[in-house]
Protein backbone atom coordinates (compact mmCIF):
# COMPACT_ATOMS: atom_id res chain seq x y z
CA UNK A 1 -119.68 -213.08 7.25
CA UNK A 2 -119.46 -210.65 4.41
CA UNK A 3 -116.64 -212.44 2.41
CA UNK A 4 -119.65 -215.59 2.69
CA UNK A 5 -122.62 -213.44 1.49
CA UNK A 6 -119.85 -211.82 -1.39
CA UNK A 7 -119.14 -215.54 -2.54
CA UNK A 8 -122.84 -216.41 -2.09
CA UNK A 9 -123.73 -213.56 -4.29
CA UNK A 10 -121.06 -214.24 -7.13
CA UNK A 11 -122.15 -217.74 -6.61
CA UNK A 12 -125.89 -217.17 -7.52
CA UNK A 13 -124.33 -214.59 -10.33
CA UNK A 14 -122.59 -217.43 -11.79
CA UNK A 15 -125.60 -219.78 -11.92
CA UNK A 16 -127.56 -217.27 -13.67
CA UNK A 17 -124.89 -216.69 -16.49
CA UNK A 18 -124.27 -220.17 -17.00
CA UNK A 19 -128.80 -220.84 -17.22
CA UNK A 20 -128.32 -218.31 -20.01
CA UNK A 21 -127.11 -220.98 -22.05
CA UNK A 22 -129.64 -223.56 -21.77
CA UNK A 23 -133.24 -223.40 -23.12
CA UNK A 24 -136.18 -225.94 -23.94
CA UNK A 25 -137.21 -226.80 -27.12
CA UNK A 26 -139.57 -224.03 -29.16
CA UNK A 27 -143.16 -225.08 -29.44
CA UNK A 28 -143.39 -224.40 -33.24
CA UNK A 29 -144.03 -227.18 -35.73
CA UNK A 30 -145.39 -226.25 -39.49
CA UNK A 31 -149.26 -225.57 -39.66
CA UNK A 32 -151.13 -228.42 -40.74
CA UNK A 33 -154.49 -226.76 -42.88
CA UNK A 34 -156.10 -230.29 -42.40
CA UNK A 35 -155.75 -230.61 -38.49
CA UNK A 36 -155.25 -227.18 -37.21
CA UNK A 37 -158.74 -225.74 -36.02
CA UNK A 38 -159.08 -222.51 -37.72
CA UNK A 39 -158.15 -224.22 -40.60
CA UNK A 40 -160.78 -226.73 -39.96
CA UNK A 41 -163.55 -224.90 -39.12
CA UNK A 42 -163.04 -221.49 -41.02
CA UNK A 43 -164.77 -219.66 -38.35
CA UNK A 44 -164.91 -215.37 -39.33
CA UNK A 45 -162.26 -213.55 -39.17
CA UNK A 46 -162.67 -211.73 -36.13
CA UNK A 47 -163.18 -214.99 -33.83
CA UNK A 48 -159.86 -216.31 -35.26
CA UNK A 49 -158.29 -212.87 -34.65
CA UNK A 50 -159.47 -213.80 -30.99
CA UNK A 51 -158.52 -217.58 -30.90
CA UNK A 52 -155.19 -217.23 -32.48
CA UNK A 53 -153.92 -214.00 -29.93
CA UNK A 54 -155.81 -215.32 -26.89
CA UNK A 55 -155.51 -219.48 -26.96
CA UNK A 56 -152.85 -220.51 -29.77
CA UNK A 57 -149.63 -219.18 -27.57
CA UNK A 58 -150.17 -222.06 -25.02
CA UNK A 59 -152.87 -224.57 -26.74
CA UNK A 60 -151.26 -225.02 -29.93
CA UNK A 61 -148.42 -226.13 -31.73
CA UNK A 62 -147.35 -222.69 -33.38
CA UNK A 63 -146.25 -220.23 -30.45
CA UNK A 64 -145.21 -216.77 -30.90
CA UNK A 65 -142.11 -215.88 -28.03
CA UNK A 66 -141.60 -213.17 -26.42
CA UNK A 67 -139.05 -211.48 -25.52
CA UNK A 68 -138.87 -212.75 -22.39
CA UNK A 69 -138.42 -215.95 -23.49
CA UNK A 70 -134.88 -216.12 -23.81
CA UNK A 71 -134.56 -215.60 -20.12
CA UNK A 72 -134.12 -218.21 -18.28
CA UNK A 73 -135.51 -219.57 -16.05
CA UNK A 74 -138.20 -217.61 -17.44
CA UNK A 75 -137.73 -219.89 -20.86
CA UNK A 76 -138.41 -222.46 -18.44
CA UNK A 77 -141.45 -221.74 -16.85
CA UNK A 78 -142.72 -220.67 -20.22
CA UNK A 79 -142.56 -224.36 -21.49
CA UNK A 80 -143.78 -225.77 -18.86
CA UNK A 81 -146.77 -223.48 -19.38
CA UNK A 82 -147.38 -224.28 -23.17
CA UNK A 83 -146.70 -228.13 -22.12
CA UNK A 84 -149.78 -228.09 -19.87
CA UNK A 85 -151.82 -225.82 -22.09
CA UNK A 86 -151.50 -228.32 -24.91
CA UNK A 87 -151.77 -231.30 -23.16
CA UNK A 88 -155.19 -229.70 -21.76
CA UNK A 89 -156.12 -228.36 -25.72
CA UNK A 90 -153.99 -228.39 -28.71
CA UNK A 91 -156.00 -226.47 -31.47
CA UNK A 92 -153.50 -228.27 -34.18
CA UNK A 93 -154.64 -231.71 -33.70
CA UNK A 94 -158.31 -230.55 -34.03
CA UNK A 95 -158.40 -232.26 -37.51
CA UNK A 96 -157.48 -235.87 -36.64
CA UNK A 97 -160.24 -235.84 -33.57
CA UNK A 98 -163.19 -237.87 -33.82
CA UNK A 99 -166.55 -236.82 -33.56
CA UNK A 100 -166.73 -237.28 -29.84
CA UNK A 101 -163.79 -235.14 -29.04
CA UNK A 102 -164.02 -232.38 -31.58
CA UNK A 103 -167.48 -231.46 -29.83
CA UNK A 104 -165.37 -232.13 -26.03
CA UNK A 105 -162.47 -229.55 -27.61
CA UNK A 106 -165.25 -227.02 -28.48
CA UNK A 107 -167.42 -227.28 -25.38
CA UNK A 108 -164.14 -226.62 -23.54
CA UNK A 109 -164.03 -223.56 -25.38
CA UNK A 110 -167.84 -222.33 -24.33
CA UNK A 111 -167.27 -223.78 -20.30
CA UNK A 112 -164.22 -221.48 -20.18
CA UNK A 113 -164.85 -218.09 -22.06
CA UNK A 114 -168.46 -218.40 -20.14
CA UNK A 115 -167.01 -218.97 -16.83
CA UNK A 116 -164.20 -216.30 -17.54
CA UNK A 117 -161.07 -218.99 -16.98
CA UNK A 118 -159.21 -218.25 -20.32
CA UNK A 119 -157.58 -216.02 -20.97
CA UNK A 120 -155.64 -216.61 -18.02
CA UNK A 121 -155.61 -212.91 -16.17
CA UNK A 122 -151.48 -213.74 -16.17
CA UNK A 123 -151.43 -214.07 -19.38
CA UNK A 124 -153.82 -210.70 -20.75
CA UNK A 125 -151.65 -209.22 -17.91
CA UNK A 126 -148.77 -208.95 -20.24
CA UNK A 127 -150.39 -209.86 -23.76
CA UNK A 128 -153.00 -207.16 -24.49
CA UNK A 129 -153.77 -208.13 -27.53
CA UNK A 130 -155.23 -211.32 -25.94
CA UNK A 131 -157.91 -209.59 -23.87
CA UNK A 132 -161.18 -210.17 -25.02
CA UNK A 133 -164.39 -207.76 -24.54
CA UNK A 134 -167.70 -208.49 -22.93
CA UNK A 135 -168.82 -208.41 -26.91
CA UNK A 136 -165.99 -210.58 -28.54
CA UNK A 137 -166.19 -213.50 -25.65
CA UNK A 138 -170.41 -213.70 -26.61
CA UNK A 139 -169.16 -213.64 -29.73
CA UNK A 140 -166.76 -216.93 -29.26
CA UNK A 141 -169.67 -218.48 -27.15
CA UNK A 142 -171.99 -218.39 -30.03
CA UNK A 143 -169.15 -220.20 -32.40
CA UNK A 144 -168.24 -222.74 -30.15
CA UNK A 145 -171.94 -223.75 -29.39
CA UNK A 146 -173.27 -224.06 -33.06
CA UNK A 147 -169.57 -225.10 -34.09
CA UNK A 148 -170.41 -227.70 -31.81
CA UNK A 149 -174.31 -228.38 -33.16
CA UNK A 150 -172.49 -228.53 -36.35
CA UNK A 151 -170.32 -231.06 -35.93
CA UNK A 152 -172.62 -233.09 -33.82
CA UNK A 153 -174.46 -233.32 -37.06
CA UNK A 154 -171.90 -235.14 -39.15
């Protein structure tokens, strides 16, 4: 019985060494001023400060890794993560949306900060920088909504 748990272990050991060596593709492609959304919109500073640390990790094309990330299977998960995030929002296509969407993409924006969604709590868990006050998320409400007016305009 031991000699079967031993091999199990150095088994599992093995595995782990061996995932070392494979990782997914990095979700970082150049910024594109015309259809990246800060870019686009030129909201102030302090609400990109907020956008880019809270939102661009997993609902963009330009993510910052941690660490962490060249664990795996924590790479893994990681992807997986930004893959849903974008497919949900990706703040670089912003630019090539029509009217319709653009308005959709912001919207999403107000429904979530309001309703306290995004962030994810995982995520401000380990990126502090990402947490946003009771001051800064009224503060992203109030761009999204007349972001929104505004472009419902042109």
């Amino acid at each position: 019985m031991k000699r079967g748990l031993k091999l199990a272990l150095i088994g599992l050991a093995a595995g782990g060494i061996v995932l070392q060596f494979f990782h997914p593709e990095k979700n970082s492609s150049p910024l594109d001023p015309e259809e990246d959304l800060l870019m686009v919109t030129s909201p102030p500073e302090r609400i990109a400060e907020l956008i880019k640390y809270s939102c661009y990790d997993c609902h963009s094309n330009q993510t910052t890794y941690p660490w962490y990330s060249k664990i795996s299977p924590v790479s893994w998960y990681l992807q997986k993560h930004i893959k849903d995030g974008k497919e949900e929002m990706n703040a670089s296509t912003y630019g090539s949306m029509v009217q319709t969407d653009r308005i959709k993409f912001l919207t999403d924006i107000y429904d979530m900060m309001d309703a306290g969604t995004m962030p994810l709590v995982s995520y401000t868990l380990i990126h502090r920088d990402a947490r946003i006050s009771q001051e800064d998320k009224e503060a992203i409400l109030d761009w999204s909504e007349k972001e929104a007016l505004k472009v419902m305009k042109e």
